[in-house]
N, C-alpha and C. Protein backbone atom coordinates (compact mmCIF):
# COMPACT_ATOMS: atom_id res chain seq x y z
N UNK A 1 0.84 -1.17 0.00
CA UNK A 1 0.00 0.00 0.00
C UNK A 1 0.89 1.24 0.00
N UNK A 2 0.49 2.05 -0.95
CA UNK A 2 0.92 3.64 -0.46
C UNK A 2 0.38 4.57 -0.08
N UNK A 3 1.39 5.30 0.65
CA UNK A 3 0.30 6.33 1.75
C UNK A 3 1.17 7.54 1.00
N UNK A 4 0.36 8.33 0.77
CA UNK A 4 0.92 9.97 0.08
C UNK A 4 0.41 11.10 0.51
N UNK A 5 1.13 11.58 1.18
CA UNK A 5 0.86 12.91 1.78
C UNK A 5 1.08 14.06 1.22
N UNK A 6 0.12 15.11 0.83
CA UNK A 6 0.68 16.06 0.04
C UNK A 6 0.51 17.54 1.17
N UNK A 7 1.72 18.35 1.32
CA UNK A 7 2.04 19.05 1.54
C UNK A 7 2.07 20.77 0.83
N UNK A 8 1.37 21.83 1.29
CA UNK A 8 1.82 22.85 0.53
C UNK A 8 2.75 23.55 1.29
N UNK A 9 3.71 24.27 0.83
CA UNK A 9 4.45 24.82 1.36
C UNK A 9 4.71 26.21 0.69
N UNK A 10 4.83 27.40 1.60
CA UNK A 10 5.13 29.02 0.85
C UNK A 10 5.75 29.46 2.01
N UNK A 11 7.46 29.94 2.31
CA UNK A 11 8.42 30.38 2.79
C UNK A 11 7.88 29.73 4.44
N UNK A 12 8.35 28.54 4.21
CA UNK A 12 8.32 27.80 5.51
C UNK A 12 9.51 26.96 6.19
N UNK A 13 10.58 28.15 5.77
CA UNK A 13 11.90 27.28 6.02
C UNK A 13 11.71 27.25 7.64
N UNK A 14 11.18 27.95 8.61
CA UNK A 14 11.02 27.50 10.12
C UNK A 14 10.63 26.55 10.44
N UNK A 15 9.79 25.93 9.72
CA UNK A 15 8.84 24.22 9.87
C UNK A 15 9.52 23.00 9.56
N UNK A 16 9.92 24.00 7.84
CA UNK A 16 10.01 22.29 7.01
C UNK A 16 10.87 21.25 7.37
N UNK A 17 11.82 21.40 8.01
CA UNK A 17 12.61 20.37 8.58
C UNK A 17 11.63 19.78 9.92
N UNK A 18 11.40 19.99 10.29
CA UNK A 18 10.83 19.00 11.60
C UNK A 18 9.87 18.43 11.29
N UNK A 19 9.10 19.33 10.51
CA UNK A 19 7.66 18.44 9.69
C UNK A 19 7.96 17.52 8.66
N UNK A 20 9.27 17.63 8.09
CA UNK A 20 9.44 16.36 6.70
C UNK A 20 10.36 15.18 8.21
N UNK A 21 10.70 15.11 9.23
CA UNK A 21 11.35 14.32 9.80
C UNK A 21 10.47 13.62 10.59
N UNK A 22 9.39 14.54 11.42
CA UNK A 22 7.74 13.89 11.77
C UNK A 22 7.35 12.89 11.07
N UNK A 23 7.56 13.10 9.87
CA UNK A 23 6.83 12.03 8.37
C UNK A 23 7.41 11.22 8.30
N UNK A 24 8.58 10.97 7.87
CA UNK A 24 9.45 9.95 7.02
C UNK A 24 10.11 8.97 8.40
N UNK A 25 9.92 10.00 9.85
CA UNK A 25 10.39 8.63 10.44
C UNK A 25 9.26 7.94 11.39
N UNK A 26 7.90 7.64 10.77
CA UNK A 26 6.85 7.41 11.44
C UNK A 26 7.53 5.96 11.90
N UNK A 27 7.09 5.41 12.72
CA UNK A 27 7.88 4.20 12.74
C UNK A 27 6.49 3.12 12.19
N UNK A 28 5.48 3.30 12.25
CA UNK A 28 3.93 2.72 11.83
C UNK A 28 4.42 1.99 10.66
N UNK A 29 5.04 3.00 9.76
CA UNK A 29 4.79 3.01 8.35
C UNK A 29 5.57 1.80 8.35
N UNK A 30 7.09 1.81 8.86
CA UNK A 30 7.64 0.68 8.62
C UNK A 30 7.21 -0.82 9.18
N UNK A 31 6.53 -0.80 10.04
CA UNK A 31 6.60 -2.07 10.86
C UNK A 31 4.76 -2.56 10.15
N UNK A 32 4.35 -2.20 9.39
CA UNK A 32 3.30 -2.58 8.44
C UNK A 32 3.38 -2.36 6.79
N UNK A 33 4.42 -1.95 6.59
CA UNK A 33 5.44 -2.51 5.00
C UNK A 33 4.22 -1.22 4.03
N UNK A 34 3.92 -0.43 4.78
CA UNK A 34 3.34 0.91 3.67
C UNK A 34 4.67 1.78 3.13
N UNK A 35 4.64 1.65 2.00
CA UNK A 35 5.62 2.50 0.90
C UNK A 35 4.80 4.16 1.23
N UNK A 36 5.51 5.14 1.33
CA UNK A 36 5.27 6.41 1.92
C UNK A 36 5.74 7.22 0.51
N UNK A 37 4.97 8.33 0.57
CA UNK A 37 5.31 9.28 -0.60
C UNK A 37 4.97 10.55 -0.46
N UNK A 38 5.82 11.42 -0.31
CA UNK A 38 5.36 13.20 0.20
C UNK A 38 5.58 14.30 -1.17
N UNK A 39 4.48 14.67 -1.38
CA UNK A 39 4.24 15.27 -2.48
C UNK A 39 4.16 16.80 -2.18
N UNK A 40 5.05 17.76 -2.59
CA UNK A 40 4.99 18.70 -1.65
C UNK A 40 4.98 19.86 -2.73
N UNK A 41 4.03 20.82 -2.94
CA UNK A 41 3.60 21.84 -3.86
C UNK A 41 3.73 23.35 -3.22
N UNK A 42 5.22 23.64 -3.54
CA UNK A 42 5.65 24.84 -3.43
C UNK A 42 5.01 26.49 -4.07
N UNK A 43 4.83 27.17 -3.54
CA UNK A 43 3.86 28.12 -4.06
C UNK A 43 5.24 29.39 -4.17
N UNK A 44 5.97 29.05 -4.60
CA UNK A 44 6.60 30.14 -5.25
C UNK A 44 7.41 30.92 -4.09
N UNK A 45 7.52 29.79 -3.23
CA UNK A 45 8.85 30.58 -1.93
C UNK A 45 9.82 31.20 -2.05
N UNK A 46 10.26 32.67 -1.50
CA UNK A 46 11.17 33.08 -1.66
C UNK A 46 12.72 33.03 -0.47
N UNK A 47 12.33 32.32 0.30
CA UNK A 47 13.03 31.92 1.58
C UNK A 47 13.70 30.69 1.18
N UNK A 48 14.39 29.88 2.15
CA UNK A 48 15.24 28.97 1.85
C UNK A 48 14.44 27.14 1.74
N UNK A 49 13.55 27.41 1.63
CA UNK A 49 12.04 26.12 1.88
C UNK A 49 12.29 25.76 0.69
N UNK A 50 12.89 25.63 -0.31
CA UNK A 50 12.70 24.47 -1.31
C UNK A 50 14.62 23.63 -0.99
N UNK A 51 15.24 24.99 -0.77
CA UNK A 51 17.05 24.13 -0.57
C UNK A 51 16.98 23.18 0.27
N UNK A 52 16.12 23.69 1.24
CA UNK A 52 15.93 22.49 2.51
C UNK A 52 15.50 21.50 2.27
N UNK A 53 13.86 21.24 1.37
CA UNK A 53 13.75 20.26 1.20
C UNK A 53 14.79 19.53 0.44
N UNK A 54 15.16 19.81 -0.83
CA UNK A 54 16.63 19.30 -1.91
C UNK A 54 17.41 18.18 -0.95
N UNK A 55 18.24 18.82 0.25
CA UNK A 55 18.70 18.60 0.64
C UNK A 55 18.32 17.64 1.62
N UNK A 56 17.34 16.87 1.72
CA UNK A 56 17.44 15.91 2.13
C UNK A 56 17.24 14.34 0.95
N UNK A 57 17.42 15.06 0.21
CA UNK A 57 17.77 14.13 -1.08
C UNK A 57 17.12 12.88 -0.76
N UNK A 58 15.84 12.47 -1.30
CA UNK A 58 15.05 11.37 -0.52
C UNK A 58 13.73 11.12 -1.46
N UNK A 59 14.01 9.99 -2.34
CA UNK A 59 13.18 9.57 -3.43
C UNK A 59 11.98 9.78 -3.29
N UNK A 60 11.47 9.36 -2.02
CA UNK A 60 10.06 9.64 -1.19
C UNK A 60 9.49 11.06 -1.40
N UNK A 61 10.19 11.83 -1.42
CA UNK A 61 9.93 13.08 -1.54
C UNK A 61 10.22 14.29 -3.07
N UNK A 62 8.91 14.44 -3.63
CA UNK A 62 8.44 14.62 -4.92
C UNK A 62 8.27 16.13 -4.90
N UNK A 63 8.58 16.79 -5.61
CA UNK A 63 8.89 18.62 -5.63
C UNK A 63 8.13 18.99 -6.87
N UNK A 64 6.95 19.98 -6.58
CA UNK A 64 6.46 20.59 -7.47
C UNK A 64 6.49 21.92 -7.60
N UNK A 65 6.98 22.79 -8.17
CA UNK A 65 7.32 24.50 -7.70
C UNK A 65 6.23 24.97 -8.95
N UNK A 66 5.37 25.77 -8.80
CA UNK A 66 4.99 26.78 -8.95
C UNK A 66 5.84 28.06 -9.70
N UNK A 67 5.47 28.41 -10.68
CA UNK A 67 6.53 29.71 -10.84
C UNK A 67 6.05 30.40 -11.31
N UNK A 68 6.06 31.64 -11.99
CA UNK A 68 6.07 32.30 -13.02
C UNK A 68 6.76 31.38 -14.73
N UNK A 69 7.60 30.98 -14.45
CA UNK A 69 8.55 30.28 -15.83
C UNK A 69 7.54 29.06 -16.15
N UNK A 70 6.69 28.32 -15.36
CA UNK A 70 5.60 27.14 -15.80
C UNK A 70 4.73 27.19 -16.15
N UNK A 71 4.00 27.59 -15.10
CA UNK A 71 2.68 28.64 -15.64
C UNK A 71 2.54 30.17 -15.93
N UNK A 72 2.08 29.78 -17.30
CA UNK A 72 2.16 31.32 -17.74
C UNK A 72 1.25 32.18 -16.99
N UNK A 73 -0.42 32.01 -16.68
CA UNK A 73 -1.39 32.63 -15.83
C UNK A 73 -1.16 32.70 -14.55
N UNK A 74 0.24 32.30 -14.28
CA UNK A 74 0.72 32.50 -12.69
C UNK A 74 0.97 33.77 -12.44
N UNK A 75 -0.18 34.85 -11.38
CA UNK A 75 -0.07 35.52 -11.10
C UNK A 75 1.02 36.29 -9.99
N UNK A 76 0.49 35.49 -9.01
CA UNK A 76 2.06 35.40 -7.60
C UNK A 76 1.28 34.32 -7.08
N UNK A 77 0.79 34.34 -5.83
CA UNK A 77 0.46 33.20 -5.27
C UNK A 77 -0.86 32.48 -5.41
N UNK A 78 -0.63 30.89 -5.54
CA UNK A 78 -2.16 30.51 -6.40
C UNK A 78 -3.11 29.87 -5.03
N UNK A 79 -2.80 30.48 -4.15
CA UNK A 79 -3.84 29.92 -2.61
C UNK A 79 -3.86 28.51 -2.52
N UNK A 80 -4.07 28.52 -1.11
CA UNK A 80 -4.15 27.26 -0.74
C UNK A 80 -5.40 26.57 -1.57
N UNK A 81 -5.95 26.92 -1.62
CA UNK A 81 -7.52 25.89 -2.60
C UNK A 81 -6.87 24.86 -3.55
N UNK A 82 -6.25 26.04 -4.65
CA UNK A 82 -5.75 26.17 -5.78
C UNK A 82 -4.55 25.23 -6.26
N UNK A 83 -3.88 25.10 -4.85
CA UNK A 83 -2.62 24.42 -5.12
C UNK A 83 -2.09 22.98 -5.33
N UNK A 84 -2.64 22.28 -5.23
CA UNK A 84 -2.72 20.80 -6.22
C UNK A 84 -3.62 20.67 -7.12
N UNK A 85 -4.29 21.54 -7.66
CA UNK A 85 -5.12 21.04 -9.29
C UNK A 85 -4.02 21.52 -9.93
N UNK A 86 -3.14 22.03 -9.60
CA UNK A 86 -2.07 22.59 -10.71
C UNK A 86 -0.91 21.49 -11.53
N UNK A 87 -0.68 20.72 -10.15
CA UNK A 87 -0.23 19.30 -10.49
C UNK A 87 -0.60 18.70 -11.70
């Protein structure tokens, strides 16, 4: 089974480390053989919240950024509602 958690994130470099380490070291997940997957939809952060995530270099963890350069009708920020139909 996979369990996928999707995450939005906009200049949350104060969080994102403790909240991606909350996740990935559930101990549940392992000791009942669920494959884990964090899907995490960046809204165009200008703080250090996407290096951080990078840097934990971790297959499990799937990066979608938002930009101006992808979407052309990208105004600045596409709200929380908004932010995985973009996916």
């Amino acid at each position: 089974m996979i369990v996928s958690i999707c995450l939005a994130t906009y200049n949350g470099e104060n969080y994102i480390i403790e909240q991606l380490n909350s996740i990935l070291n559930q101990k549940f997940i392992k000791n009942i053989g669920v494959e884990l997957e964090i899907i995490i939809s960046d809204d165009n952060s200008n703080d250090q919240t996407l290096n951080i995530i990078k840097k934990f270099n971790d297959s499990r963890i799937k990066i979608f950024e938002h930009t101006k350069k992808k979407y052309k009708n990208y105004n600045s920020l596409i709200s929380a509602n908004k932010n995985f139909v973009m996916l």
